[in-house]
C-alpha atoms as a PDB file:
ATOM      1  CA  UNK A   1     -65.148  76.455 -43.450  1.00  0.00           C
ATOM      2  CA  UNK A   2     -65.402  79.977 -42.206  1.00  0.00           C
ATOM      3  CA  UNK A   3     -62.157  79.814 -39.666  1.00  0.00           C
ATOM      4  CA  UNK A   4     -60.069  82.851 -40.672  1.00  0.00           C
ATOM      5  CA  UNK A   5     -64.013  84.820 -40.863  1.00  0.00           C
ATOM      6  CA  UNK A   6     -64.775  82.949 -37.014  1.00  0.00           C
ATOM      7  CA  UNK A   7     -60.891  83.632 -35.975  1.00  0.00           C
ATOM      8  CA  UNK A   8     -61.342  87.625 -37.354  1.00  0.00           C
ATOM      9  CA  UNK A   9     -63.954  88.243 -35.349  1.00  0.00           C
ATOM     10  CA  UNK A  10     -63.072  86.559 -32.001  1.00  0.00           C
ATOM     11  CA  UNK A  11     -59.997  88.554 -32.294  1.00  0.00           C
ATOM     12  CA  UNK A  12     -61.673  91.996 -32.960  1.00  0.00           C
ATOM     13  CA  UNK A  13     -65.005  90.873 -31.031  1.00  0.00           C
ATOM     14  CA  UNK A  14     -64.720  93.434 -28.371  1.00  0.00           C
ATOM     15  CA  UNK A  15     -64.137  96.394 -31.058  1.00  0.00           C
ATOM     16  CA  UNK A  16     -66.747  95.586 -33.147  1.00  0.00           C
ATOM     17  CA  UNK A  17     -69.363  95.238 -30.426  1.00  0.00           C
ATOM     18  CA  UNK A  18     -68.369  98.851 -29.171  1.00  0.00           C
ATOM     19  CA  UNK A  19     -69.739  99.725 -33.131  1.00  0.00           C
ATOM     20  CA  UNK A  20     -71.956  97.388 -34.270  1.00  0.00           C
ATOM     21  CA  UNK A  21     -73.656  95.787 -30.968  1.00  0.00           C
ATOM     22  CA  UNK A  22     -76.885  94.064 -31.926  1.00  0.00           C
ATOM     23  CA  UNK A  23     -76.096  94.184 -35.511  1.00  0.00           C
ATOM     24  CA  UNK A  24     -75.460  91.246 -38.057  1.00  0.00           C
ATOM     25  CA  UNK A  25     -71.944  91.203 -39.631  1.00  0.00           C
ATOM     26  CA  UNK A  26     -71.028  89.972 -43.190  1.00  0.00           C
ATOM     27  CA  UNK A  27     -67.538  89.148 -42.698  1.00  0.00           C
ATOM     28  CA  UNK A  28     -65.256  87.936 -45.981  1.00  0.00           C
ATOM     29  CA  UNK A  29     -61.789  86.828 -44.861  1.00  0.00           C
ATOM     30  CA  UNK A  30     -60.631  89.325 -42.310  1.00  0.00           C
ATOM     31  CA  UNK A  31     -63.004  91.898 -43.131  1.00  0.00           C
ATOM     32  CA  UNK A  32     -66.382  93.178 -42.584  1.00  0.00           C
ATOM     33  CA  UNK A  33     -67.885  94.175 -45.681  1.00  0.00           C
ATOM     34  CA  UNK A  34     -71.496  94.420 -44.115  1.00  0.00           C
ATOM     35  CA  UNK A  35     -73.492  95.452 -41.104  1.00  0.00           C
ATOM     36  CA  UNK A  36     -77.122  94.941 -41.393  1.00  0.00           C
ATOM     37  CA  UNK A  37     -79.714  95.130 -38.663  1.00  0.00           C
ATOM     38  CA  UNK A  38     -81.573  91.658 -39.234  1.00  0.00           C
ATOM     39  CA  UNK A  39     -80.303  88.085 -40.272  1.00  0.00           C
ATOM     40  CA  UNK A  40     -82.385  88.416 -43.455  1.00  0.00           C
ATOM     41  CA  UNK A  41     -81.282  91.775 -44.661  1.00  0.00           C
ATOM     42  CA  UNK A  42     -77.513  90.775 -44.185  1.00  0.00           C
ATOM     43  CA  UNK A  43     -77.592  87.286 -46.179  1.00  0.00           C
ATOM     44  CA  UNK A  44     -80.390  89.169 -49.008  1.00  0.00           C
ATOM     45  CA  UNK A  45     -77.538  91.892 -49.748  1.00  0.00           C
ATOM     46  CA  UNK A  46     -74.606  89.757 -49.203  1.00  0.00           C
ATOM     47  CA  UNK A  47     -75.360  87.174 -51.874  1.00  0.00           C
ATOM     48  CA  UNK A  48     -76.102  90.300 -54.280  1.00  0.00           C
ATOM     49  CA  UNK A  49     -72.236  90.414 -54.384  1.00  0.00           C
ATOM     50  CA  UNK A  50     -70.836  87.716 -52.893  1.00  0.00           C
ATOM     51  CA  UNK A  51     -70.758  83.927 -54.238  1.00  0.00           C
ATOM     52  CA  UNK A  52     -72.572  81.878 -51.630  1.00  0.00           C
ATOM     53  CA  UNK A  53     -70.196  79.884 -49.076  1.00  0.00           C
ATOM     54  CA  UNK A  54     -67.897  82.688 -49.698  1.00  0.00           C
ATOM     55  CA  UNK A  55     -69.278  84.719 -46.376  1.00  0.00           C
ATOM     56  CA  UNK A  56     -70.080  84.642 -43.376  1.00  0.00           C
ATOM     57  CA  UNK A  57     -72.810  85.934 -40.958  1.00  0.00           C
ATOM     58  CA  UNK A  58     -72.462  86.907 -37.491  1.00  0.00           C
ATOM     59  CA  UNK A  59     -74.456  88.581 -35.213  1.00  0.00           C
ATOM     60  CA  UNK A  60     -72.213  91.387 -33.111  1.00  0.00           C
ATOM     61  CA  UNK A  61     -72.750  90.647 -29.580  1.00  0.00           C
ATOM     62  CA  UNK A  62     -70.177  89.962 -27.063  1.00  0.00           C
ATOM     63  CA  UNK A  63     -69.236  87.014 -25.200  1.00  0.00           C
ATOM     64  CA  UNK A  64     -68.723  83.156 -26.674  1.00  0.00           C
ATOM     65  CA  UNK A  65     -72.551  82.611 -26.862  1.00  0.00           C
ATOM     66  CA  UNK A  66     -71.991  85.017 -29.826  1.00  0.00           C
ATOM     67  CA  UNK A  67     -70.039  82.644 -31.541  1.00  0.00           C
ATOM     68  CA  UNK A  68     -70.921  79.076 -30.153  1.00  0.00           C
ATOM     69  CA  UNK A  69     -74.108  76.682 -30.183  1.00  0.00           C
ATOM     70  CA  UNK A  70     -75.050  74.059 -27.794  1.00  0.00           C
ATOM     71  CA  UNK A  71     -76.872  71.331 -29.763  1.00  0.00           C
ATOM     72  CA  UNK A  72     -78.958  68.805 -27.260  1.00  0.00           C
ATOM     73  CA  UNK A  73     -81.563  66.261 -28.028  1.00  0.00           C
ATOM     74  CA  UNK A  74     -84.494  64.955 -26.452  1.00  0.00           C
ATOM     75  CA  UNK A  75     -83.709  61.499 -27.170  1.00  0.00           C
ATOM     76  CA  UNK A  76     -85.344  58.772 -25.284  1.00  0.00           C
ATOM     77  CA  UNK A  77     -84.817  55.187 -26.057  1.00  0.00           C
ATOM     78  CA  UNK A  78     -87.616  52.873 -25.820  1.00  0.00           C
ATOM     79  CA  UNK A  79     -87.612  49.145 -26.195  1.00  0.00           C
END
């Protein structure tokens, strides 16, 4: 889900920071058919035209943290 929207922007990452740094993206294939200012405001007017599941959001910042998540857990096992 989302890899030709994920591969689009990794590809033009270092453009669209130079235009749109701090912004949110709404990106629909290989375009970007939004730029909003908060996480809210992009998802609020993208899903006024756009099916949900059918875009993605990404916030225009460079680097890989723009575009990766670590995911840890405080587990602790107890018996």
């Amino acid at each position: 889900m989302f890899e030709k929207e994920l591969k689009f922007f990794i590809k033009h990452q270092k453009e669209l920071v130079s235009k749109h740094r701090g912004k949110v993206l709404v990106i629909v294939g290989d375009e970007v058919v939004g730029v909003y200012s908060t996480m809210l405001q992009a998802y609020t007017e993208a899903q006024k035209s756009h099916k949900l599941g059918t875009f993605m959001l990404q916030p225009c910042k460079p680097g890989p943290e723009a575009y990766t998540a670590t995911i840890s857990t405080n587990c602790i096992a107890v018996s």
